[in-house]
N, C-alpha and C. Protein backbone atom coordinates (compact mmCIF):
# COMPACT_ATOMS: atom_id res chain seq x y z
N UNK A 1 -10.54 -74.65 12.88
CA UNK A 1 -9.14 -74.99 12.79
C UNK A 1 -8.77 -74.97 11.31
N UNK A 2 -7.70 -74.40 11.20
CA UNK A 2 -7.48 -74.41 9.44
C UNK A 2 -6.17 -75.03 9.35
N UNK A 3 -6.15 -75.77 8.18
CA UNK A 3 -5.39 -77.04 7.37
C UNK A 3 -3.62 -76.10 7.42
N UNK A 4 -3.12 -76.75 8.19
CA UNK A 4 -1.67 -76.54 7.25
C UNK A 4 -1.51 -76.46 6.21
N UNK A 5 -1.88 -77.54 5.16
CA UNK A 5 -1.14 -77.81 3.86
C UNK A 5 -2.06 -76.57 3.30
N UNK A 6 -3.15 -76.51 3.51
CA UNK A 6 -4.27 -75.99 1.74
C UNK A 6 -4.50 -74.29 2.50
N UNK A 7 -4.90 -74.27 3.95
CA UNK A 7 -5.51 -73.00 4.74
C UNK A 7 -7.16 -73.19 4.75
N UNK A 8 -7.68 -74.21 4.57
CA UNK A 8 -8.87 -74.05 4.34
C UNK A 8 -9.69 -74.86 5.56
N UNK A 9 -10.55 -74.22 6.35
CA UNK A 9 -11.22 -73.96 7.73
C UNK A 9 -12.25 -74.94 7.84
N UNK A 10 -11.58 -76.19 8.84
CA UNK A 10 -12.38 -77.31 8.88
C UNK A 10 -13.03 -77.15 10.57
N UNK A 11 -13.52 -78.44 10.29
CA UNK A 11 -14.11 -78.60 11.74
C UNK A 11 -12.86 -79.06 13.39
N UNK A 12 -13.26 -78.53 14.12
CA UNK A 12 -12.16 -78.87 15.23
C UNK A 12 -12.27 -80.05 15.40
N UNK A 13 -13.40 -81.03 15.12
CA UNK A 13 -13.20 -82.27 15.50
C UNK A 13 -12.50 -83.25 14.27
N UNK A 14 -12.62 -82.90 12.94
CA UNK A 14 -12.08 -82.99 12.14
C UNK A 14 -10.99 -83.77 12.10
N UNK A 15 -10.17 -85.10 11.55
CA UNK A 15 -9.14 -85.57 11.65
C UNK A 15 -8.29 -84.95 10.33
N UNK A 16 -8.90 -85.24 9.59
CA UNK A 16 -8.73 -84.83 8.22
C UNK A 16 -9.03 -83.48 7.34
N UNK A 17 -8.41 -83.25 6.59
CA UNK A 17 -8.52 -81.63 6.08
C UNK A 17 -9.45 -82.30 4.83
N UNK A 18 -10.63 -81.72 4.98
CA UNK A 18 -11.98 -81.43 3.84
C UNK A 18 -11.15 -81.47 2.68
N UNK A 19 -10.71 -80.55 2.28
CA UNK A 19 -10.17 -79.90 0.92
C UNK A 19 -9.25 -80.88 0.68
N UNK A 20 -8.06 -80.86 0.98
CA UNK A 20 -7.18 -81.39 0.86
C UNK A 20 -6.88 -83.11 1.33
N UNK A 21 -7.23 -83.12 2.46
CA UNK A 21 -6.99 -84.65 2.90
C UNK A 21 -5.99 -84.72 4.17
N UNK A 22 -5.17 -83.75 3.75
CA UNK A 22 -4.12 -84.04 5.21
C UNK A 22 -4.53 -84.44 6.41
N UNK A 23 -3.65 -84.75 6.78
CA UNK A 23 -3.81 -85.32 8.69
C UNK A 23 -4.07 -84.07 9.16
N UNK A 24 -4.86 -83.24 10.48
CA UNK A 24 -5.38 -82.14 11.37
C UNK A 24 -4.04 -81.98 12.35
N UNK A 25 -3.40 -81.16 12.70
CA UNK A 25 -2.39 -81.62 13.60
C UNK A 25 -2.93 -81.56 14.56
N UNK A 26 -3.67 -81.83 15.97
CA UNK A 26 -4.06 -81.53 16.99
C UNK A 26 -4.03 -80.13 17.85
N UNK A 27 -4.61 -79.53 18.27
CA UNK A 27 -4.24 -78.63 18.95
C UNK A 27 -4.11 -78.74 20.65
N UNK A 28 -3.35 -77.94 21.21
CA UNK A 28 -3.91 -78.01 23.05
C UNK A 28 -5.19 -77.54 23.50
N UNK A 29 -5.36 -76.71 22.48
CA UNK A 29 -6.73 -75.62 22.89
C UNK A 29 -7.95 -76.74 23.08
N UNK A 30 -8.93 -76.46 23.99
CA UNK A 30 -10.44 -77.78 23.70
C UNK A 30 -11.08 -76.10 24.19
N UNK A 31 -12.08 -76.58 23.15
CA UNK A 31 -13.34 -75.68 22.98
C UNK A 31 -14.42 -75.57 24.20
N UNK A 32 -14.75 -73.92 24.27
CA UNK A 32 -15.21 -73.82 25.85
C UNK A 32 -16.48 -74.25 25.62
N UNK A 33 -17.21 -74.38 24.43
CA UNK A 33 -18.63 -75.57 24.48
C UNK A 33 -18.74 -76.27 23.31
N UNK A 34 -19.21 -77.82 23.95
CA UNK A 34 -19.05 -78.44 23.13
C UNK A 34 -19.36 -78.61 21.04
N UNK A 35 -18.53 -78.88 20.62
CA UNK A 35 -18.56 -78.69 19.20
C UNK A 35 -19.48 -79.69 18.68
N UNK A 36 -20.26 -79.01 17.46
CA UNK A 36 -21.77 -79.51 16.71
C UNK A 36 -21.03 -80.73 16.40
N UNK A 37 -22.16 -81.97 15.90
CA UNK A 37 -21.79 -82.92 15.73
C UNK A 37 -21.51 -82.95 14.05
N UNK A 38 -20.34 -83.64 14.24
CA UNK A 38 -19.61 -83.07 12.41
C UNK A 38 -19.33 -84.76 12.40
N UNK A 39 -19.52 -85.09 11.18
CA UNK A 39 -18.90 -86.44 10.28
C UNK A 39 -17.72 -86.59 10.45
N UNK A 40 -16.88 -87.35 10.36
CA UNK A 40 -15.38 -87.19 10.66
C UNK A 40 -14.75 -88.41 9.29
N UNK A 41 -14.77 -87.66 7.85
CA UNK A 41 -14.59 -87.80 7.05
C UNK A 41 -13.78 -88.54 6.52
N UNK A 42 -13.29 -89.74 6.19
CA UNK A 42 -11.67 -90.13 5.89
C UNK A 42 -11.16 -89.09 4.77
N UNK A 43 -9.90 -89.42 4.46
CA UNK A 43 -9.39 -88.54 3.68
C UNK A 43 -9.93 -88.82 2.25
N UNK A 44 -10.05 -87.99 1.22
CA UNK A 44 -10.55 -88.09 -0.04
C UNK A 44 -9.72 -89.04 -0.68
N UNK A 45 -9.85 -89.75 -1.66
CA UNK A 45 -9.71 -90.50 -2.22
C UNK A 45 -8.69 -89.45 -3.95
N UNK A 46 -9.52 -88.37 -4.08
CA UNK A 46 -8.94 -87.77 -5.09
C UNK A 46 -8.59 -86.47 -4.72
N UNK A 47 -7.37 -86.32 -4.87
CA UNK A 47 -6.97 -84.96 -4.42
C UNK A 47 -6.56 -83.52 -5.54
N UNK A 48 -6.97 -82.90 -5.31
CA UNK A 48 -7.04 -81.82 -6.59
C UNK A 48 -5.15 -81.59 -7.16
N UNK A 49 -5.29 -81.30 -8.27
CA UNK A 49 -4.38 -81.22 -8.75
C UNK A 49 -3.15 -80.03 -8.22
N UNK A 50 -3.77 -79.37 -7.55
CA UNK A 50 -2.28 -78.42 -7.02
C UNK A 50 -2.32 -78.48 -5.95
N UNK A 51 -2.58 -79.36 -4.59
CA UNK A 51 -2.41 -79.90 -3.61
C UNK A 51 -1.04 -80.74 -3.95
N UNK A 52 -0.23 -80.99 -3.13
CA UNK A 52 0.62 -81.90 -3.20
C UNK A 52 1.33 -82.64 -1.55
N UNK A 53 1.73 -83.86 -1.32
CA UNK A 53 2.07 -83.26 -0.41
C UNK A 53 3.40 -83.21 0.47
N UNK A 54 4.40 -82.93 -0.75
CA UNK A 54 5.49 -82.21 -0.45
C UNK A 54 5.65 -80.51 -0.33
N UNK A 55 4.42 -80.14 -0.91
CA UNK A 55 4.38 -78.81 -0.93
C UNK A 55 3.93 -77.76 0.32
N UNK A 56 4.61 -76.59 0.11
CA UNK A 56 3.40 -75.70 1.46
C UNK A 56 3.12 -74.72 0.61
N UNK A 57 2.12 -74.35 0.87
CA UNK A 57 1.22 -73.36 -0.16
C UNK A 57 1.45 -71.68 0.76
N UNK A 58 1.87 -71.20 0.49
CA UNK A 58 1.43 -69.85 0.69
C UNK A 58 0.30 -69.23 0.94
N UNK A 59 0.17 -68.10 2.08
CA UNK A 59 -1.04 -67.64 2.23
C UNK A 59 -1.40 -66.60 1.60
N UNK A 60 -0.47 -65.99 0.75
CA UNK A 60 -0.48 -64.78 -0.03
C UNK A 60 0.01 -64.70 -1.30
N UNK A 61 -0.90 -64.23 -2.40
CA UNK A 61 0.20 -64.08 -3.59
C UNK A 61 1.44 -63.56 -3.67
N UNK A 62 2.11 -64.28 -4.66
CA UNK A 62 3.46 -63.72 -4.75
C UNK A 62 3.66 -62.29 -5.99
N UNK A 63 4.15 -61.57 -4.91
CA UNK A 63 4.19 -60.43 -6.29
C UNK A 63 5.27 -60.53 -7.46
N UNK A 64 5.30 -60.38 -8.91
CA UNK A 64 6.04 -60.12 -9.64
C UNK A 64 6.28 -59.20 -10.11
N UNK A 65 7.44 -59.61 -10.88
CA UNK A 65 8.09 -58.04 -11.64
C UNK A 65 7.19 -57.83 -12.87
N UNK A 66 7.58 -56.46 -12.72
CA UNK A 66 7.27 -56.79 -14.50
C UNK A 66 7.03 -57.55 -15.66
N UNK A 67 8.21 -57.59 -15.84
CA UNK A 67 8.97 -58.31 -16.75
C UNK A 67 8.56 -60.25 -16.29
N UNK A 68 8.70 -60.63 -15.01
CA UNK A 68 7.86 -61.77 -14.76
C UNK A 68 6.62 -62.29 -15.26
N UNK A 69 5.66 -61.02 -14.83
CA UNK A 69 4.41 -61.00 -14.76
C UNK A 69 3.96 -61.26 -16.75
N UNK A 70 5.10 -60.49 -17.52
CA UNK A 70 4.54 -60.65 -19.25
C UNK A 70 5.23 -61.67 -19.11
N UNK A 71 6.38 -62.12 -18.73
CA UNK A 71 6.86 -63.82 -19.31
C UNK A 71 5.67 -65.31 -19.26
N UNK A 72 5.24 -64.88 -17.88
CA UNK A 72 4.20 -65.50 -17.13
C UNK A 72 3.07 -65.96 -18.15
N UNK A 73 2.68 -65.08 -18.58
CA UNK A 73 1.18 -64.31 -19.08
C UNK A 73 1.48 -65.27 -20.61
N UNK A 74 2.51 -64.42 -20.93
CA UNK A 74 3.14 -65.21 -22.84
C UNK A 74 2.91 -66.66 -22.60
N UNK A 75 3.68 -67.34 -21.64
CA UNK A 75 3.91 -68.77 -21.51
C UNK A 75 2.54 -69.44 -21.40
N UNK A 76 1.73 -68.84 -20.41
CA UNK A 76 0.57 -69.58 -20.29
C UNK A 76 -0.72 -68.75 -21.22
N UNK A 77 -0.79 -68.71 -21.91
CA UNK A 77 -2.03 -67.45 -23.27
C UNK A 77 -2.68 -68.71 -23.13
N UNK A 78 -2.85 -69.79 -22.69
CA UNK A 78 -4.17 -70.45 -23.01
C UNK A 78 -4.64 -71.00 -21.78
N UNK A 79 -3.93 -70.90 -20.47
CA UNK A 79 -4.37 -71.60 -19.18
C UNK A 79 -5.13 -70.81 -18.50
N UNK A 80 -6.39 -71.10 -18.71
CA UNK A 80 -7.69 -70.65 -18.06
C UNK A 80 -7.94 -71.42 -15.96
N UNK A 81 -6.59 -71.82 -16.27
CA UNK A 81 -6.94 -72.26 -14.77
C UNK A 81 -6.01 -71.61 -13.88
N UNK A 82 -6.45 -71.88 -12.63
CA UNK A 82 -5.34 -71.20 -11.58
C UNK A 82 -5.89 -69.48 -11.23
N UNK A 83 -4.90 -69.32 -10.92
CA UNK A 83 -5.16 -67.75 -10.10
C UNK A 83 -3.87 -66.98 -10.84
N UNK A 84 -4.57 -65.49 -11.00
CA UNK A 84 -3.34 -64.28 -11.38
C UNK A 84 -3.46 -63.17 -10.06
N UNK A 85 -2.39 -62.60 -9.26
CA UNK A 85 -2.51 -61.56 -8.59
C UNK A 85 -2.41 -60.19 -9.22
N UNK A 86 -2.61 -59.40 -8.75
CA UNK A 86 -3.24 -58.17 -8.59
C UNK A 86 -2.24 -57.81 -9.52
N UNK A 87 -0.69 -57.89 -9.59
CA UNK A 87 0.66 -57.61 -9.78
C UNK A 87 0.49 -57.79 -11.01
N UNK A 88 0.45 -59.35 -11.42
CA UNK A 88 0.39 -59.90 -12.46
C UNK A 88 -0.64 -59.64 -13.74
N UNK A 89 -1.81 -58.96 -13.15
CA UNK A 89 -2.57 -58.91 -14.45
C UNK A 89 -2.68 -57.60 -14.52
N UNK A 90 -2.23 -56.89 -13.57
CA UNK A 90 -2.31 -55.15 -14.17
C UNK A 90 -0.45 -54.57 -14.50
N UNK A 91 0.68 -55.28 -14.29
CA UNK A 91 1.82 -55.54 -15.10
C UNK A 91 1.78 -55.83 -16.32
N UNK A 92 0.90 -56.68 -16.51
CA UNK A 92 0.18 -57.62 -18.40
C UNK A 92 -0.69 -56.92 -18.79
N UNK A 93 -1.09 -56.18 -17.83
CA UNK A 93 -2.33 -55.08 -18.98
C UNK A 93 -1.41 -53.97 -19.57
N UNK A 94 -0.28 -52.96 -18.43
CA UNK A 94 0.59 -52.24 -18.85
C UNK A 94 1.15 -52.90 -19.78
N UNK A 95 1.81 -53.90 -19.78
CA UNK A 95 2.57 -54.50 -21.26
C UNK A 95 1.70 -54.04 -22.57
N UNK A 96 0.69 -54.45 -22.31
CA UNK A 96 -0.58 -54.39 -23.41
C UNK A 96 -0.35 -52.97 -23.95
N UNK A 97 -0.97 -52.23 -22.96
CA UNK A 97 -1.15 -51.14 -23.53
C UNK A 97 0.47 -50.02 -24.45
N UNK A 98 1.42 -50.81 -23.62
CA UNK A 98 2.41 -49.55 -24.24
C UNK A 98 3.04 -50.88 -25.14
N UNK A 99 2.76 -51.74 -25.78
CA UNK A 99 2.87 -52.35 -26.97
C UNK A 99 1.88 -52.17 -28.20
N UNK A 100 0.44 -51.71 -27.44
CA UNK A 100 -0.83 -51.50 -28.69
C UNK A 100 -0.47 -49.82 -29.19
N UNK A 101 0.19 -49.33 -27.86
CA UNK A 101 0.24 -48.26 -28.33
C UNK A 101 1.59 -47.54 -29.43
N UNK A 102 2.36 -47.90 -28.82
CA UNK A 102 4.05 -47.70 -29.66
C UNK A 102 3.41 -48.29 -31.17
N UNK A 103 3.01 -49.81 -31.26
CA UNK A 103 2.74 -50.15 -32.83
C UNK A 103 1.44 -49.60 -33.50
N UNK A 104 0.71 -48.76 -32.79
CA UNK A 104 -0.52 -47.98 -33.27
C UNK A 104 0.58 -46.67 -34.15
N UNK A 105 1.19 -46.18 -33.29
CA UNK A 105 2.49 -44.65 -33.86
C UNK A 105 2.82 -45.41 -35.11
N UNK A 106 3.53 -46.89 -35.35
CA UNK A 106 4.63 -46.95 -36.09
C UNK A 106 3.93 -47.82 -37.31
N UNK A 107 2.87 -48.54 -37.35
CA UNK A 107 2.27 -49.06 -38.91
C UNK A 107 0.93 -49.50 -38.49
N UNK A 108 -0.32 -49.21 -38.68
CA UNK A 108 -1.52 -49.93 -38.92
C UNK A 108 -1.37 -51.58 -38.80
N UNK A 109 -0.76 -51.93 -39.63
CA UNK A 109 -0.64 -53.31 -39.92
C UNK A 109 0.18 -54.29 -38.49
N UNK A 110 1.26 -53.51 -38.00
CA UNK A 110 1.56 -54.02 -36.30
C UNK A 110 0.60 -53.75 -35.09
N UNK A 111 -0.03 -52.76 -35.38
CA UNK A 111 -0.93 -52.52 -34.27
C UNK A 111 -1.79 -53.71 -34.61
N UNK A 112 -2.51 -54.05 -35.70
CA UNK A 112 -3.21 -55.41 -36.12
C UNK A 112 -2.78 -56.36 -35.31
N UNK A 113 -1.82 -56.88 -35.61
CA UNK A 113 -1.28 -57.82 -35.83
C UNK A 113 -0.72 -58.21 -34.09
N UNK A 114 -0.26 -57.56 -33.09
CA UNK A 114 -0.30 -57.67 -31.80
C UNK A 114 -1.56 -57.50 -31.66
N UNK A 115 -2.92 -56.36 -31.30
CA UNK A 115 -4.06 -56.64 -31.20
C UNK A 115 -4.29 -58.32 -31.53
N UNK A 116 -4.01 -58.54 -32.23
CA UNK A 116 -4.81 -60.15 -32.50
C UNK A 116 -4.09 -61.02 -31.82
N UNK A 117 -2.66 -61.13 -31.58
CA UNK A 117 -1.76 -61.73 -30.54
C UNK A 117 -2.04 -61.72 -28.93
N UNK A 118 -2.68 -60.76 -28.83
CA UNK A 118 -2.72 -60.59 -27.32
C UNK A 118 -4.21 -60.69 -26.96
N UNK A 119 -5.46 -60.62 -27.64
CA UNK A 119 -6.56 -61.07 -27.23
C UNK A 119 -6.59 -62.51 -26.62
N UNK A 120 -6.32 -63.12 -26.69
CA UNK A 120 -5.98 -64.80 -25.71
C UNK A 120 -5.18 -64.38 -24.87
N UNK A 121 -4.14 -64.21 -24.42
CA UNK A 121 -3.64 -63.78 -23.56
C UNK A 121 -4.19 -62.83 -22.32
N UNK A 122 -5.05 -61.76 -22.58
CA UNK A 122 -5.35 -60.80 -21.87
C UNK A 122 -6.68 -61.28 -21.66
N UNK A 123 -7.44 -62.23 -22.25
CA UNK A 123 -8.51 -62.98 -21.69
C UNK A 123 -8.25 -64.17 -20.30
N UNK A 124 -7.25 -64.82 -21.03
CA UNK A 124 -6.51 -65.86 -20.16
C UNK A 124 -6.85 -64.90 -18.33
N UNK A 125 -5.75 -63.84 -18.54
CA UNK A 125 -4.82 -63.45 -17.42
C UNK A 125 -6.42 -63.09 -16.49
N UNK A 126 -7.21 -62.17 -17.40
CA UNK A 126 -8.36 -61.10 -16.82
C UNK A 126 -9.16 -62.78 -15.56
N UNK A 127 -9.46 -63.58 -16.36
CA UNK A 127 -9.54 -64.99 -15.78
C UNK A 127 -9.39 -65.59 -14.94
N UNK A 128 -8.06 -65.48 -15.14
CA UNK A 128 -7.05 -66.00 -13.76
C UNK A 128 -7.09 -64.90 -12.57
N UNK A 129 -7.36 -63.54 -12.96
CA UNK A 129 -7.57 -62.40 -12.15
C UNK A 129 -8.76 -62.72 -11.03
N UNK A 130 -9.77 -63.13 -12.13
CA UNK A 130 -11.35 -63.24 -11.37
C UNK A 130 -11.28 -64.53 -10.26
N UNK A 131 -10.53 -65.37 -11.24
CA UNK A 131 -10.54 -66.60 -10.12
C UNK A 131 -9.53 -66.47 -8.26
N UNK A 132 -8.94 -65.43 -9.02
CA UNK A 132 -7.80 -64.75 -7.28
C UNK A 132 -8.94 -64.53 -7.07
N UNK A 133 -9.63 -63.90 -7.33
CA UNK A 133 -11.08 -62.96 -6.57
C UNK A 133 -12.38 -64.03 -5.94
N UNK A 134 -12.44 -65.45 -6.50
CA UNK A 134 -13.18 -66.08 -5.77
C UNK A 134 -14.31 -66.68 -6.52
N UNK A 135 -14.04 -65.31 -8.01
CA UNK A 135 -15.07 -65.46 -9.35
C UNK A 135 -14.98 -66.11 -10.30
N UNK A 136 -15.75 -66.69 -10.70
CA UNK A 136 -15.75 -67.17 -11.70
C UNK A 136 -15.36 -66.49 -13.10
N UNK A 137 -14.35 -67.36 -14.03
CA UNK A 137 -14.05 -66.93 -14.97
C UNK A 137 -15.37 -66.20 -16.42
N UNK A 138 -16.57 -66.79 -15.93
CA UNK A 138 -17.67 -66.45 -16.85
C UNK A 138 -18.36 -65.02 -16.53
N UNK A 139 -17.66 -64.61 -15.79
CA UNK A 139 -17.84 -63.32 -15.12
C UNK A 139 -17.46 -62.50 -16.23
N UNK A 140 -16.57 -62.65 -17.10
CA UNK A 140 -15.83 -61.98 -18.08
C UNK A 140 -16.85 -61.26 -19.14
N UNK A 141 -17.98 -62.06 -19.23
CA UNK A 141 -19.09 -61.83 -20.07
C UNK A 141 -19.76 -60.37 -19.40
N UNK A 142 -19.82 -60.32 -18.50
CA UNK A 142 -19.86 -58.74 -18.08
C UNK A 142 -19.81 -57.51 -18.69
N UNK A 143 -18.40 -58.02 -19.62
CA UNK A 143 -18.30 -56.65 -20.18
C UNK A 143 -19.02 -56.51 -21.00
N UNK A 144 -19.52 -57.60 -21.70
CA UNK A 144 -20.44 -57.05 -22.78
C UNK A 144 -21.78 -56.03 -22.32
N UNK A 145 -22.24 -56.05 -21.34
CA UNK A 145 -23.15 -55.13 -20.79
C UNK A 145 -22.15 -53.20 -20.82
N UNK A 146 -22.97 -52.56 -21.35
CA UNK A 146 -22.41 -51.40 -21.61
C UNK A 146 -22.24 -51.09 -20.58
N UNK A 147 -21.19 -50.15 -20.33
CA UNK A 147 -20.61 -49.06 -19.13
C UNK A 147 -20.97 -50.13 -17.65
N UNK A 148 -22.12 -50.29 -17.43
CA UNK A 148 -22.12 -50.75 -15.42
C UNK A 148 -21.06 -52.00 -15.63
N UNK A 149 -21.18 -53.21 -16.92
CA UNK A 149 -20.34 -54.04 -17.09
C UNK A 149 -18.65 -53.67 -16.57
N UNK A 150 -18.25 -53.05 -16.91
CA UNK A 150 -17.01 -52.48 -17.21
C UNK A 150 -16.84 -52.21 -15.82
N UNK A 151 -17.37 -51.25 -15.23
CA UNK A 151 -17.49 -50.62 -14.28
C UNK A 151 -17.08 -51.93 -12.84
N UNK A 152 -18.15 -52.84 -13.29
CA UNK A 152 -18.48 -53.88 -12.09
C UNK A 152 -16.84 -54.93 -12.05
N UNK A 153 -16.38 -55.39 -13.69
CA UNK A 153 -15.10 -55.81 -13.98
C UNK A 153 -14.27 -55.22 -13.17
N UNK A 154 -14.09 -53.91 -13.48
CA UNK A 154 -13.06 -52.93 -12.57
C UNK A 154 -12.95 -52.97 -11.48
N UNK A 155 -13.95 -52.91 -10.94
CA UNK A 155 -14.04 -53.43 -9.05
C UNK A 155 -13.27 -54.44 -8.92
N UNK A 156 -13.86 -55.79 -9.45
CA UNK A 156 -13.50 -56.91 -9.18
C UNK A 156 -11.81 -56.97 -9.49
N UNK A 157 -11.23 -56.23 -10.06
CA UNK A 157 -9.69 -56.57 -10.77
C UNK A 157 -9.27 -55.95 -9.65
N UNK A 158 -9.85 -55.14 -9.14
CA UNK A 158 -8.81 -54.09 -7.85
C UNK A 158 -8.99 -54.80 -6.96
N UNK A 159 -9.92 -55.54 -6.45
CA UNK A 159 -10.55 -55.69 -4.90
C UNK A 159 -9.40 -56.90 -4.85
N UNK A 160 -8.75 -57.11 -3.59
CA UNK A 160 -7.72 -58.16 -3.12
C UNK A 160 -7.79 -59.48 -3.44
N UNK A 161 -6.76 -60.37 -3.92
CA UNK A 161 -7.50 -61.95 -3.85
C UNK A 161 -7.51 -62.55 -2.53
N UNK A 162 -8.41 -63.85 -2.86
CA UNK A 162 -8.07 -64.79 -1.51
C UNK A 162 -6.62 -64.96 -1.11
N UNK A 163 -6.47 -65.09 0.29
CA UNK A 163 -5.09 -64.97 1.06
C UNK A 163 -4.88 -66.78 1.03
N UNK A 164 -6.10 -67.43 1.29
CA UNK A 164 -5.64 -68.59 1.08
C UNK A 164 -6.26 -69.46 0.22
N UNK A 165 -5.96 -70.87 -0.11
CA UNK A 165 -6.63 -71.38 -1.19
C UNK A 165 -8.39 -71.07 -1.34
N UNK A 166 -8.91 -71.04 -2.71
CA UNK A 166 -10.43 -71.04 -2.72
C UNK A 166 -10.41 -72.20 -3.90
N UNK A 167 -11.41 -72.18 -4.68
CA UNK A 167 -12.05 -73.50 -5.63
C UNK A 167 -11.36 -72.91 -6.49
N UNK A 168 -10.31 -72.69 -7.24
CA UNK A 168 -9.74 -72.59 -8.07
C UNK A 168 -8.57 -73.09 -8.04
N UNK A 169 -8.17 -72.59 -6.63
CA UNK A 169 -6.55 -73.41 -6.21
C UNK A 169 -5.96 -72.41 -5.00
N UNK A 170 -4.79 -72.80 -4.86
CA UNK A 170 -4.04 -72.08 -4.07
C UNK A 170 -3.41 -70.53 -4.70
N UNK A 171 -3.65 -69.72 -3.60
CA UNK A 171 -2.69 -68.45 -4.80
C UNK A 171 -1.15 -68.78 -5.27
N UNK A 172 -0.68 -68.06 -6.40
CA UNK A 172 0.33 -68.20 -7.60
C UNK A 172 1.39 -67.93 -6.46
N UNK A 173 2.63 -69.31 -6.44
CA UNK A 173 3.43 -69.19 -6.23
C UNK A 173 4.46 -68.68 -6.61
């Protein structure tokens, strides 16, 4: 049975949502053999920080624009937490690139000077990328391994995120 509030797949006997805490809403359905014997947990005591519970979480990232996706990215250059979709960190890589590139044409010294602006940022996002994916942000260290590194990164940036919350959080509203 999975949680209204969070999406995350508890036990049918379950009163309480694991992850989150919520109340189980009951179902009509009863199981055609009987269900393993499960703990029946009270609700947690501490509830993670992007649980709320006025909120409903989405089962899917939200896509952004463009132009969203670099506002996004600028605002948060140091939040290593949370989740980035698919949208969002290959929108912020395009930013990247046709900003490194236009100030590479027009002075040495701007191409510098963004290069050094956007390394936190494009670490941040790549991050928040891995964590949609289920991965850990230390995954990033990857690249330092020549070529298969890179290679293995690349997978991981394309391959879909979780549809519903994982240990990082819920996907980006």
């Amino acid at each position: 049975m999975f949680c209204s509030e969070c999406g995350f797949a508890n036990s049918v006997s379950n009163r309480f949502c694991v992850s989150c805490g919520a109340q189980m809403a009951k179902s009509a359905e009863t199981p055609v053999s009987p269900a393993p014997a499960v703990i029946d947990l009270p609700p947690p005591s501490f509830v993670p920080q992007f649980v709320g519970a006025d909120s409903s979480l989405p089962l899917a990232p939200k896509k952004m624009s463009f132009g969203e996706a670099i506002k996004y990215c600028l605002k948060n250059y140091a939040n290593f937490k949370g989740r980035a979709s698919r949208t969002e960190y290959w929108y912020f890589y395009l930013f990247g690139i046709l900003v490194l590139f236009s100030t590479a044409i027009l002075s040495d010294f701007l191409y510098s000077l963004f290069a050094l602006g956007l390394i936190l940022p494009f670490i941040t996002v790549l991050t928040r990328r891995l964590h949609d994916t289920g991965r850990s942000g230390m995954r990033t260290l990857f690249l330092l391994i020549p070529f298969i590194g890179g290679i293995l990164v690349l997978v991981w940036l394309c391959k879909a995120g979780d549809k519903a919350a994982n240990k990082f959080g819920p996907p980006e509203v």
